[in-house]
N, C-alpha and C. Protein backbone atom coordinates (compact mmCIF):
# COMPACT_ATOMS: atom_id res chain seq x y z
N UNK A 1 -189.77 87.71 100.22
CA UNK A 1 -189.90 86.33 100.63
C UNK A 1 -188.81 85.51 99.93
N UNK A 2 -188.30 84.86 100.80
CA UNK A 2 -187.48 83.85 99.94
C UNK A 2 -187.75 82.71 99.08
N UNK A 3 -186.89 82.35 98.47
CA UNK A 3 -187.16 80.50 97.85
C UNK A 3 -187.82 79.80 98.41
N UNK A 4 -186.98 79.14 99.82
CA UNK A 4 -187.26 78.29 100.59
C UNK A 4 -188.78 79.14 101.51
N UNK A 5 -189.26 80.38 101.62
CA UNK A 5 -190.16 80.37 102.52
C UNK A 5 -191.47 80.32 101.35
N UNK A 6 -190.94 80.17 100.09
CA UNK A 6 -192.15 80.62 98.87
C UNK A 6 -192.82 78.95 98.64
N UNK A 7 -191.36 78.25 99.08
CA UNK A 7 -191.98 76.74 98.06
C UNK A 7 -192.18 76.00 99.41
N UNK A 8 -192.19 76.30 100.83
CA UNK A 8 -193.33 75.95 102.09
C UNK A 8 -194.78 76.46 101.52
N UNK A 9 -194.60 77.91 101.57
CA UNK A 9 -196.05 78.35 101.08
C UNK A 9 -196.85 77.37 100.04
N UNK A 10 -196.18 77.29 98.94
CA UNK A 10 -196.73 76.55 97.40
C UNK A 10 -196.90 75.43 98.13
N UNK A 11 -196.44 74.31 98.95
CA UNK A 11 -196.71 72.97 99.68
C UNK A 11 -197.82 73.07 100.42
N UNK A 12 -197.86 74.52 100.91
CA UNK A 12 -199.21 74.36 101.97
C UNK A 12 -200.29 74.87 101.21
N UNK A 13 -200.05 75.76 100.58
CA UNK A 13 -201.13 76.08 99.51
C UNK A 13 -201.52 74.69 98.35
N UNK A 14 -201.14 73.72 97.97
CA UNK A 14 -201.54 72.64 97.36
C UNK A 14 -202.37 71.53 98.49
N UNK A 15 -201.66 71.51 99.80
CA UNK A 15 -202.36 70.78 100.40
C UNK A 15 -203.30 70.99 100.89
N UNK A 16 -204.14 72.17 100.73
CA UNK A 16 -205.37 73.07 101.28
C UNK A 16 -206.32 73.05 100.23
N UNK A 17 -205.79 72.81 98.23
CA UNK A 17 -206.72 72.30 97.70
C UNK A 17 -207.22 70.96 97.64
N UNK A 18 -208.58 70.52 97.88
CA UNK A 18 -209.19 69.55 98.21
C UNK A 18 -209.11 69.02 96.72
N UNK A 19 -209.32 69.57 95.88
CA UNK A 19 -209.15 68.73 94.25
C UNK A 19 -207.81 69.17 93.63
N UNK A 20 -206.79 69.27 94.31
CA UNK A 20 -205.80 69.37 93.42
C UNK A 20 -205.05 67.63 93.18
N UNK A 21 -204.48 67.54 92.08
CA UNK A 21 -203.83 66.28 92.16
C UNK A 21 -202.99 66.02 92.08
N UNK A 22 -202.05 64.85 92.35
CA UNK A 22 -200.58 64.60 92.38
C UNK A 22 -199.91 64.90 94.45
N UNK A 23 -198.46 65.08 93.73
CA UNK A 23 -198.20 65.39 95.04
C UNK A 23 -196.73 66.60 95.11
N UNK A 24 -197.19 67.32 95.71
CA UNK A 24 -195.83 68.15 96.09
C UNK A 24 -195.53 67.95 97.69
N UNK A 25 -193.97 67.56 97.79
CA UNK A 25 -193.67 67.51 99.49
C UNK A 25 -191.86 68.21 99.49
N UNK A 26 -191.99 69.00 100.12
CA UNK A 26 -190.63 69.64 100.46
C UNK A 26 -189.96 69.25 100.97
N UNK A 27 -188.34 69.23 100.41
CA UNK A 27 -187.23 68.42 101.26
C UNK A 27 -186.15 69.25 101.82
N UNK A 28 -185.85 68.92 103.36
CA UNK A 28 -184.95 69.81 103.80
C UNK A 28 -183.52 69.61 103.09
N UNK A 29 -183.23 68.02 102.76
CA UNK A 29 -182.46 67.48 102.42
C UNK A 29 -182.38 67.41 101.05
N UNK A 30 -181.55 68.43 100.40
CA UNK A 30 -181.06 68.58 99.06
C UNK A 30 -181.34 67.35 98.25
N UNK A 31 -182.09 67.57 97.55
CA UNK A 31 -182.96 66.14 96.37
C UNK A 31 -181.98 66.48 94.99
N UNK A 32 -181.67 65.04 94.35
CA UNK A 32 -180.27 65.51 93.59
C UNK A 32 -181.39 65.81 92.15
N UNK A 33 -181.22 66.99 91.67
CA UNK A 33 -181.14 67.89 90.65
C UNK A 33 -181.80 67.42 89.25
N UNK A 34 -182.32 67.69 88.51
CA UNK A 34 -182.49 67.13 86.86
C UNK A 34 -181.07 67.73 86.50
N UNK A 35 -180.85 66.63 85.61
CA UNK A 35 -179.67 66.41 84.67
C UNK A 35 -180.73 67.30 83.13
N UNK A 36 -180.41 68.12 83.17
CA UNK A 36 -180.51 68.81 81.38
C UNK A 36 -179.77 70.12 81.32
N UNK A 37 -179.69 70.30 79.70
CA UNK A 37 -178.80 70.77 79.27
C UNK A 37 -179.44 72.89 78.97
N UNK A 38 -179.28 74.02 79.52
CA UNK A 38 -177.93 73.50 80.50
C UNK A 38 -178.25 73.49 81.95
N UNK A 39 -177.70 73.50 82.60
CA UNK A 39 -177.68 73.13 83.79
C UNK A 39 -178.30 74.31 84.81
N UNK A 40 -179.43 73.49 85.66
CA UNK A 40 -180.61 74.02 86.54
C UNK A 40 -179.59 75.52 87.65
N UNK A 41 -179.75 76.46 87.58
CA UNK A 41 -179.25 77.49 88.45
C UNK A 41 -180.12 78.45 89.12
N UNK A 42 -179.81 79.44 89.89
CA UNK A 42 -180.40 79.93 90.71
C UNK A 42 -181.54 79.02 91.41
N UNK A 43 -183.14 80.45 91.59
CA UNK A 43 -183.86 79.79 92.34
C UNK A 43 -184.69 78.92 91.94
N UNK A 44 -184.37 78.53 90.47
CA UNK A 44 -185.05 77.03 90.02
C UNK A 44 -184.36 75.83 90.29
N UNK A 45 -182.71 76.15 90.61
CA UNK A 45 -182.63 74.86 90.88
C UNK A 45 -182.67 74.49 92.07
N UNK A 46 -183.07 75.88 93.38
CA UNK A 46 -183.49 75.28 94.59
C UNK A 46 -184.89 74.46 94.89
N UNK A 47 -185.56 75.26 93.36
CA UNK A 47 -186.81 74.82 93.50
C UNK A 47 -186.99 73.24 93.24
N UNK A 48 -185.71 73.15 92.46
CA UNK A 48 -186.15 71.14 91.80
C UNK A 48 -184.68 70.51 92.98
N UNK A 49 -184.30 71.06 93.54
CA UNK A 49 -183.58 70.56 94.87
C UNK A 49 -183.89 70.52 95.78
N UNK A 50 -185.24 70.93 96.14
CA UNK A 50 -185.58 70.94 97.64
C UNK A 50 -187.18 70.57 97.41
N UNK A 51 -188.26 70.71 95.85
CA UNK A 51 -189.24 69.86 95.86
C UNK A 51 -189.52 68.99 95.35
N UNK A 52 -190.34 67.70 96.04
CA UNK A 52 -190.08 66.33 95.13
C UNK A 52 -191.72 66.31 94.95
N UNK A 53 -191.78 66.59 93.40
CA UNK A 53 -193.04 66.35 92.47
C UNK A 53 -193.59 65.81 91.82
N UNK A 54 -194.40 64.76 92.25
CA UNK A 54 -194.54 63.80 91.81
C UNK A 54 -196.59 63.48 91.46
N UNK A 55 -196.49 62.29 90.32
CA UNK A 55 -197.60 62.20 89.89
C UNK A 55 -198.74 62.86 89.28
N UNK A 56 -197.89 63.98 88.04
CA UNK A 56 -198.22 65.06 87.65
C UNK A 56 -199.13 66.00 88.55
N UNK A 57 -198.52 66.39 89.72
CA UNK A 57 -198.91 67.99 90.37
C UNK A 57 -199.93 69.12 89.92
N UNK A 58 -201.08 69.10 89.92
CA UNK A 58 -202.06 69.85 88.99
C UNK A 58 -202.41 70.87 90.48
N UNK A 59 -202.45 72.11 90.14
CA UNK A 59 -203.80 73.23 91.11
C UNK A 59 -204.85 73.26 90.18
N UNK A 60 -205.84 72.92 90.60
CA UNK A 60 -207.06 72.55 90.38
C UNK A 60 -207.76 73.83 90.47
N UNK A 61 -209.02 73.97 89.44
CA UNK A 61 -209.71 74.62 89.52
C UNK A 61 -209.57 76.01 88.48
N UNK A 62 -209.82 77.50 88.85
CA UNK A 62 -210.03 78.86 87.68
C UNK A 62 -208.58 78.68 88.32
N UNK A 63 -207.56 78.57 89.17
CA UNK A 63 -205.90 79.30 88.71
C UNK A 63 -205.48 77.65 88.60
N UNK A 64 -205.62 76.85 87.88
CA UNK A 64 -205.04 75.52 87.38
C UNK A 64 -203.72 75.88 87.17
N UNK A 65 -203.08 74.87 87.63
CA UNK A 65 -201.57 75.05 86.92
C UNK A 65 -201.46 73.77 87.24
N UNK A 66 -200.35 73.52 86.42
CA UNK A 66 -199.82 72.16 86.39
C UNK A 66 -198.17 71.98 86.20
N UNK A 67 -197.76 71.88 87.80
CA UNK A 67 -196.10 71.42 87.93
C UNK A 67 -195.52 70.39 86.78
N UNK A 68 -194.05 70.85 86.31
CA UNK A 68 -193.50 69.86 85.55
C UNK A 68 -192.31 69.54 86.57
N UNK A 69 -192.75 67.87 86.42
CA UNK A 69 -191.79 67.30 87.44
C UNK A 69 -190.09 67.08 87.15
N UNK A 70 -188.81 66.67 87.76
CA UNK A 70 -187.94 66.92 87.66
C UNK A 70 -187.49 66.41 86.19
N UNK A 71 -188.00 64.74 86.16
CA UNK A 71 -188.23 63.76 84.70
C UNK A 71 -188.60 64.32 84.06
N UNK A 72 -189.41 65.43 83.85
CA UNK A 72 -189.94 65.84 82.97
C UNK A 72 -189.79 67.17 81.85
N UNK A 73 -188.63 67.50 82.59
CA UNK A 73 -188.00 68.82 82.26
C UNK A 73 -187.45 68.75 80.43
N UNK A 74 -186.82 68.05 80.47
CA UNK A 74 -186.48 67.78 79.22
C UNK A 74 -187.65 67.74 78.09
N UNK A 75 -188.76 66.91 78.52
CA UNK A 75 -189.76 66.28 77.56
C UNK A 75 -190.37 67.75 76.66
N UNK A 76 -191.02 68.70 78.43
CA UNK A 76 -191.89 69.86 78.87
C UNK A 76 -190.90 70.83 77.07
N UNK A 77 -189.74 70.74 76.90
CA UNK A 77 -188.97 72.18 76.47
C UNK A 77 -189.06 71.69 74.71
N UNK A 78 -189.42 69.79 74.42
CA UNK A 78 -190.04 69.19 72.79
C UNK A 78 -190.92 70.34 72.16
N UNK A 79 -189.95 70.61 71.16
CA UNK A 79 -191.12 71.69 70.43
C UNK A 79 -190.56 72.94 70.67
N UNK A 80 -190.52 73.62 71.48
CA UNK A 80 -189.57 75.03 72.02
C UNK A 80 -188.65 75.20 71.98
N UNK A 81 -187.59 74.74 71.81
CA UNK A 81 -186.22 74.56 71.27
C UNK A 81 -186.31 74.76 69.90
N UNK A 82 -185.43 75.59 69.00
CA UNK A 82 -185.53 75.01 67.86
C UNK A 82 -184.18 75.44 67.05
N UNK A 83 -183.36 74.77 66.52
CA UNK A 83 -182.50 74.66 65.62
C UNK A 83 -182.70 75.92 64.77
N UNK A 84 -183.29 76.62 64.08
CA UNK A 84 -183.62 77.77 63.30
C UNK A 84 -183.37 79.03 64.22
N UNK A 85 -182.66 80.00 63.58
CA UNK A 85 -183.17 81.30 64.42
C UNK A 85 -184.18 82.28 64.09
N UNK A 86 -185.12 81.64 63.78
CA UNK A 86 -186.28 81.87 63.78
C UNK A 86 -186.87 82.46 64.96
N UNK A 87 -186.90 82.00 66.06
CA UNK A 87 -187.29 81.41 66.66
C UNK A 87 -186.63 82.08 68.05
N UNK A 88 -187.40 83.18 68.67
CA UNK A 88 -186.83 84.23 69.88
C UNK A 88 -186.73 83.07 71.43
N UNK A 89 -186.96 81.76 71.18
CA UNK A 89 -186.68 80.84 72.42
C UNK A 89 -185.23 80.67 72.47
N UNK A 90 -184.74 81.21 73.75
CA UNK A 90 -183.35 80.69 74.41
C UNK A 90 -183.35 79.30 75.05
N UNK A 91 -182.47 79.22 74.63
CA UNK A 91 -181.68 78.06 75.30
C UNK A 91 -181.75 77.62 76.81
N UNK A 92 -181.95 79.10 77.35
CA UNK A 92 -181.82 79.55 78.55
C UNK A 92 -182.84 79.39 79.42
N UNK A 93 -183.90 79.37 78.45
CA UNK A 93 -185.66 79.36 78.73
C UNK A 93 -185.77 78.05 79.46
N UNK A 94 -186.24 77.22 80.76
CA UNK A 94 -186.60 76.12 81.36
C UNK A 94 -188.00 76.56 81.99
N UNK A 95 -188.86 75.65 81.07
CA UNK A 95 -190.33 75.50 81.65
C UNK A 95 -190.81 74.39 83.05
N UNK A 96 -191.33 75.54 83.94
CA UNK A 96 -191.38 74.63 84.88
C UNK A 96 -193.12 74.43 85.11
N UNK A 97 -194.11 74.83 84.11
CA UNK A 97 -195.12 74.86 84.34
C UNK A 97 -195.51 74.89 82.81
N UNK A 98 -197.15 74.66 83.21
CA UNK A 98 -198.02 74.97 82.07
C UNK A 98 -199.60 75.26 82.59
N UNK A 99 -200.47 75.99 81.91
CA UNK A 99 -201.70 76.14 82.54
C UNK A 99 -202.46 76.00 80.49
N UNK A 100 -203.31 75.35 80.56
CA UNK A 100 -204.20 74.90 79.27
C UNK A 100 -202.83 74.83 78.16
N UNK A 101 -202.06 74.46 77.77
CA UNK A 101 -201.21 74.31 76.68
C UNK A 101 -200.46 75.74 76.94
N UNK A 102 -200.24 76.82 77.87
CA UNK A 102 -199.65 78.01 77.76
C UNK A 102 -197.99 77.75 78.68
N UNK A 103 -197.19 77.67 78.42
CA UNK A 103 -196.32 77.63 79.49
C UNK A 103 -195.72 78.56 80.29
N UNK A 104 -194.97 78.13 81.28
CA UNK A 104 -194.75 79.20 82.06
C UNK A 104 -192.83 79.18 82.27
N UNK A 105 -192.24 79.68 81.71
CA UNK A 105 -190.63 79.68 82.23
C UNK A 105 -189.52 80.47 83.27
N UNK A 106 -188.55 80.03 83.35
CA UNK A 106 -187.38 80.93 84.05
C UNK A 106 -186.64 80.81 82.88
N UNK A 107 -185.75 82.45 83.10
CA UNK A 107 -184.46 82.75 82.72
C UNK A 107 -183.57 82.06 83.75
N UNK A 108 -182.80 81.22 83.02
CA UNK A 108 -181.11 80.82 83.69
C UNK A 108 -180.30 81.80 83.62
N UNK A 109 -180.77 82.95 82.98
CA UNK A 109 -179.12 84.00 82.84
C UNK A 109 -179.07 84.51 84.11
N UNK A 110 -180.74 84.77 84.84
CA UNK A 110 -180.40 85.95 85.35
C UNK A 110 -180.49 85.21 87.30
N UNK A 111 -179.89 84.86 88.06
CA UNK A 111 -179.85 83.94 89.68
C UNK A 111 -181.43 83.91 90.30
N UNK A 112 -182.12 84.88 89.90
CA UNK A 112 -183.44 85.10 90.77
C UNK A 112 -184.49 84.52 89.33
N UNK A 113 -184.13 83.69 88.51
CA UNK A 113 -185.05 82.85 87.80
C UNK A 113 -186.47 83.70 87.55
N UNK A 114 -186.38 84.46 86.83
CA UNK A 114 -187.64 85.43 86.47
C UNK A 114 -188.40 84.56 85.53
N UNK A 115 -189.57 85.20 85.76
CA UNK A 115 -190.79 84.14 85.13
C UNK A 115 -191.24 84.76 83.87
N UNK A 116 -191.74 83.92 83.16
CA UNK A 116 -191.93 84.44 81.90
C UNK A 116 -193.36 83.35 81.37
N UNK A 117 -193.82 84.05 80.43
CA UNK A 117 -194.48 82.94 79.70
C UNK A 117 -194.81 83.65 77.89
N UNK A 118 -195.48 83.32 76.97
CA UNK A 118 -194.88 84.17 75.23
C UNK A 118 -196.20 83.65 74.89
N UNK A 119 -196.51 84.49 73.82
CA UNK A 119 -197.39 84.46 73.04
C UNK A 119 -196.53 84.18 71.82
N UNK A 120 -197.70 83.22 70.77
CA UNK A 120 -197.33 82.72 69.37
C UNK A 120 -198.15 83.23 68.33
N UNK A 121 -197.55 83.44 67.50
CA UNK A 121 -197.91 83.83 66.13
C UNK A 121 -197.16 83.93 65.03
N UNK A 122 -197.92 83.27 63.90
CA UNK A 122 -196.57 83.39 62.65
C UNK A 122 -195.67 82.83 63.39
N UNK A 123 -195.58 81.45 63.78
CA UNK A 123 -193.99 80.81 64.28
C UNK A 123 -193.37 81.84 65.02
N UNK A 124 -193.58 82.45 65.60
CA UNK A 124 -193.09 83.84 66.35
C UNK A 124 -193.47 83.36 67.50
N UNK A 125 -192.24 83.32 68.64
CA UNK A 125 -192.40 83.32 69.98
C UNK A 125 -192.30 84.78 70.84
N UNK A 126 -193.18 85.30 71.13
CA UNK A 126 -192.92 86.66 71.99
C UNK A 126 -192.80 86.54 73.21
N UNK A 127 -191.61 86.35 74.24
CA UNK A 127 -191.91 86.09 75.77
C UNK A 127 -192.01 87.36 76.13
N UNK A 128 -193.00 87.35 77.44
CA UNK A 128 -193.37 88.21 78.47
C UNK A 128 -193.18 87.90 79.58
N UNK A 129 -192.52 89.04 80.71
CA UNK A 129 -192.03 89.02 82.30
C UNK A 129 -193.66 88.99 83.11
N UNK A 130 -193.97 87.62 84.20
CA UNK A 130 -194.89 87.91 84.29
C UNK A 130 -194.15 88.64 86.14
N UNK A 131 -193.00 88.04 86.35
CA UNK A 131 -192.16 88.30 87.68
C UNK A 131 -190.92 88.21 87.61
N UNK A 132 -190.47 88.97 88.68
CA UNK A 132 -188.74 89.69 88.61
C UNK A 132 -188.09 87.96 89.34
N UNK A 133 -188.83 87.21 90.13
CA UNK A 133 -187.76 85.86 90.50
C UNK A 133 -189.08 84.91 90.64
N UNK A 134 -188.41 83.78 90.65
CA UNK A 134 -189.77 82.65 90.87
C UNK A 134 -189.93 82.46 92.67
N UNK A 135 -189.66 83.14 93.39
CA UNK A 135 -190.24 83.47 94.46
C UNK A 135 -191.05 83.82 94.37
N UNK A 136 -190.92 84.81 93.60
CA UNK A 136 -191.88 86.36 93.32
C UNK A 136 -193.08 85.96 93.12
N UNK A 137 -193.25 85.14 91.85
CA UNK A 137 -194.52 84.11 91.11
C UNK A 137 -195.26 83.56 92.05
N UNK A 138 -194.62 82.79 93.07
CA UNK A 138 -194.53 81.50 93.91
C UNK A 138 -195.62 82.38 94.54
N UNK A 139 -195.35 83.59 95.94
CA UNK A 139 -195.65 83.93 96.19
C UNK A 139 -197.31 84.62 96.21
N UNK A 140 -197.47 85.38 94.77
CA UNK A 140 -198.29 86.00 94.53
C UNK A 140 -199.22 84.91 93.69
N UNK A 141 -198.57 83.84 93.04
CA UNK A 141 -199.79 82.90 92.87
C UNK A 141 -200.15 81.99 93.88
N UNK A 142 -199.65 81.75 94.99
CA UNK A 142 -199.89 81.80 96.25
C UNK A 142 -201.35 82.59 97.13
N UNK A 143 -200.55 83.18 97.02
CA UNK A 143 -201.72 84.79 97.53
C UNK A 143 -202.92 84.66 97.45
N UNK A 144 -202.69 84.41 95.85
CA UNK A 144 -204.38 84.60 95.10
C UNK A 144 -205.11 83.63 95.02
N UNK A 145 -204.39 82.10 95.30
CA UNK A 145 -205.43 80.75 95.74
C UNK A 145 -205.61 80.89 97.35
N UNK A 146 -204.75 81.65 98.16
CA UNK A 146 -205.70 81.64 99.44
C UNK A 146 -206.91 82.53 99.37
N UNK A 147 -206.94 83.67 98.93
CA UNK A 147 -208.15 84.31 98.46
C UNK A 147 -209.15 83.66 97.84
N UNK A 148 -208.76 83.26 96.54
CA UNK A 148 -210.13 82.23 96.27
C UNK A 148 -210.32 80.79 97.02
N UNK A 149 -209.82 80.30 97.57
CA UNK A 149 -210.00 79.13 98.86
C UNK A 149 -210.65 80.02 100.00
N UNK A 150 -210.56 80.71 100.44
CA UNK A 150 -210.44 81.48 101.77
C UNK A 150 -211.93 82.23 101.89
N UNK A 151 -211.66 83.69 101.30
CA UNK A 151 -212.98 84.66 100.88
C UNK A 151 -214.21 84.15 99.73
N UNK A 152 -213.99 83.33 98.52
CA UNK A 152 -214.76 82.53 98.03
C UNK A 152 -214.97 81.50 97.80
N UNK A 153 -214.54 80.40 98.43
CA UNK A 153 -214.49 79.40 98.55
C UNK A 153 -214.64 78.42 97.07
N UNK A 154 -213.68 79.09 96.51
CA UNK A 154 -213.59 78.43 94.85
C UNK A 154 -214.67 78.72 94.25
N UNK A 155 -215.47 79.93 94.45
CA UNK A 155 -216.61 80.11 93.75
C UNK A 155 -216.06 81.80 93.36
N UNK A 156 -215.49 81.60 92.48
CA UNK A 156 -215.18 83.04 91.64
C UNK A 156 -215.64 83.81 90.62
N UNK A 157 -216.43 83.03 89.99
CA UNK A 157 -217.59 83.38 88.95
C UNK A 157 -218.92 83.21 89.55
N UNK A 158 -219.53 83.79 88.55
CA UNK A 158 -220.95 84.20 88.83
C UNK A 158 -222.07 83.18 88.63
N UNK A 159 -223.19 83.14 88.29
CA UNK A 159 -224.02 82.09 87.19
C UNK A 159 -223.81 81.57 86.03
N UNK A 160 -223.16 83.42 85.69
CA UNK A 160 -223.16 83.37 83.76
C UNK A 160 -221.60 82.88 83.89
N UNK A 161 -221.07 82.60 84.46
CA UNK A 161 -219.48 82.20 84.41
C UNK A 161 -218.47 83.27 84.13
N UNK A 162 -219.02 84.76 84.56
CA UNK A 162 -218.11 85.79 84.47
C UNK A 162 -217.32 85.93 85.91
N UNK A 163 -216.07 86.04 85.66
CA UNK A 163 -215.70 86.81 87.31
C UNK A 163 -216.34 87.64 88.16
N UNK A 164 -216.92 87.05 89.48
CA UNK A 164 -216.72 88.06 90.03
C UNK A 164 -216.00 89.27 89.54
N UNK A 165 -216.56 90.78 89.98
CA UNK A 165 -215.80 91.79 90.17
C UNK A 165 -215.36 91.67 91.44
N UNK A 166 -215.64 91.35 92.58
CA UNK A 166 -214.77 91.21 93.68
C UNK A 166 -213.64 90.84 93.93
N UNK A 167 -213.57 89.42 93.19
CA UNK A 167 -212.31 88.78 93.24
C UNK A 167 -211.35 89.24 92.34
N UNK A 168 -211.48 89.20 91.33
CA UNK A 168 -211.09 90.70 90.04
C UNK A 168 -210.20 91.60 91.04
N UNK A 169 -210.78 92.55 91.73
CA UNK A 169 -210.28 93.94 92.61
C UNK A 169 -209.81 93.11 93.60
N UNK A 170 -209.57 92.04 94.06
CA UNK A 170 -208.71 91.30 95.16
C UNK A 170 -207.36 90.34 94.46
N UNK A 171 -207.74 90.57 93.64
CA UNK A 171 -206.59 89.37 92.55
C UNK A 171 -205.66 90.83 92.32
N UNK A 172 -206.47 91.50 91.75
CA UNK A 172 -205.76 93.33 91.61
C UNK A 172 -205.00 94.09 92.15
N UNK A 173 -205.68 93.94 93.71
CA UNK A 173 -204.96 94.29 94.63
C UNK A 173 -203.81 93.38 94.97
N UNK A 174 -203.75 92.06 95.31
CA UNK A 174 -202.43 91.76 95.18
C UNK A 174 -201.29 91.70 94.23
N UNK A 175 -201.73 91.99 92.73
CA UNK A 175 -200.97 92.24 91.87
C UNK A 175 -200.08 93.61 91.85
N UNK A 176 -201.26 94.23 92.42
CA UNK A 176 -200.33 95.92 92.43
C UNK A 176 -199.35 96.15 93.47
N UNK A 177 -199.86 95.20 94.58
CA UNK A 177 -198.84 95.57 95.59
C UNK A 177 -197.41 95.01 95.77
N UNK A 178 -197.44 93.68 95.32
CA UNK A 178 -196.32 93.29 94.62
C UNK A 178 -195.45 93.64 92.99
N UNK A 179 -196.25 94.23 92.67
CA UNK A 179 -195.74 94.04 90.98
C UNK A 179 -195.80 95.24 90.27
N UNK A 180 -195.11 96.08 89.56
CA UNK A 180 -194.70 97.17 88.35
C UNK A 180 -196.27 96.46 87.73
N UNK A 181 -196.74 97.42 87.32
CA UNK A 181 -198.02 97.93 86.70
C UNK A 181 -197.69 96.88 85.10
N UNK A 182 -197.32 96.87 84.46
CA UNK A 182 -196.82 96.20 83.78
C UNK A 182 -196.88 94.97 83.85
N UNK A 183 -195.91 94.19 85.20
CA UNK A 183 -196.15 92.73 85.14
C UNK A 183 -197.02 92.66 85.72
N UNK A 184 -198.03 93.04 86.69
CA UNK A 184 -199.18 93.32 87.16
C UNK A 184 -200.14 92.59 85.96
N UNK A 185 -199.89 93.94 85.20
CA UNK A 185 -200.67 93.51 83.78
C UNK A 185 -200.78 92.24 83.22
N UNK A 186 -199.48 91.89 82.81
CA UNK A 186 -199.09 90.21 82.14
C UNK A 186 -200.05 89.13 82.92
N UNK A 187 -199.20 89.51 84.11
CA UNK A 187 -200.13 88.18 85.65
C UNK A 187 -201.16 88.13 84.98
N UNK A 188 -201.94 88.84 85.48
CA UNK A 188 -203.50 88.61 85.04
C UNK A 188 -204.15 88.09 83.79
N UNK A 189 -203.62 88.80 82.60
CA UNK A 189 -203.52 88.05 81.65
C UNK A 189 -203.28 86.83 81.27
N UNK A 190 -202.28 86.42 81.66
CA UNK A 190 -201.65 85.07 82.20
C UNK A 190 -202.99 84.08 82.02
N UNK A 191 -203.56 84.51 83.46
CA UNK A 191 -204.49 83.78 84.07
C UNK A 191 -205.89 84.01 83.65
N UNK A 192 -205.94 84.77 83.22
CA UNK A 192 -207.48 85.61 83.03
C UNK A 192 -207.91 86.21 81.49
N UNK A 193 -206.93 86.69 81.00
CA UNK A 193 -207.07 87.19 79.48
C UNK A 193 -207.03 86.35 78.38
């Protein structure tokens, strides 16, 4: 799937949640760019060139995420940056998300903007690949809110507030079929661990 057919999907998939908030609307017409340092490439910067995000962008609900808008790019990276090399965060690293305080990034080195997000400890940043391009992401976190919109109708847990096992082995299944066993792994974690 491409860029442009991933961030239609992500537009129609936000406008199908009934409690999501803010607004995402896709532009055919090249939307001029965030200015930060360094400079937005590959498929993130089609992503902040072609969507205009506005009024902090939240997916609502068990896969919450929350878009960082173009203004906001700079603010989102306070704190993650750091002068010390201490500190395994690149330069390179641009967060375009967050879900409960966890963020979610692209590599600028590499054109297909692979996704990442790190665990902390001891001032220790560890990033992890959760996808090979932010299509990729787009896509498969895509996927898995039409499933829970669709087959459970945002009801993914139980009484006791455990997952479903159903949705579990359907979240699963689209992880495996897109994804190395590995980032398979991360995804879920991501979201679930």
């Amino acid at each position: 799937m491409t860029i442009e057919q991933s961030l239609h999907k992500l537009v129609n998939a936000f406008k199908e949640g009934k409690y999501n908030m803010g607004v995402i609307e896709y532009s055919d017409k090249e939307l001029s760019s965030p200015i930060i340092n360094p400079p937005l490439s590959g498929e993130l910067l089609y992503y902040y060139s072609h969507l205009n995000l506005k009024d902090v962008p939240i997916f609502s609900g068990d896969l919450h995420l929350q878009l960082i808008e173009n203004n906001d790019l700079e603010n989102a990276l306070d704190g993650w940056r750091s002068p010390d090399d201490q500190s395994d965060w690149r330069d390179d690293y641009i967060i375009f998300a967050e879900r409960h305080g966890d963020v979610l990034f692209c590599d600028l080195r590499d054109i297909n903007s692979p996704v990442y997000s790190c665990r902390h400890g001891a001032g220790k940043i560890t990033p992890y690949k959760l996808t090979n391009s932010l299509s990729e992401f787009i896509h498969i976190y895509t996927s898995i809110i039409e499933v829970d919109r669709v087959e459970f109708n945002h009801e993914i847990n139980d009484e006791d507030f455990n997952q479903k096992p159903e949705f579990t082995l359907s979240m699963k299944n689209i992880l495996e079929k897109n994804l190395t066993h590995d980032l398979s792994n991360n995804f879920f974690n991501f979201f679930f661990g």
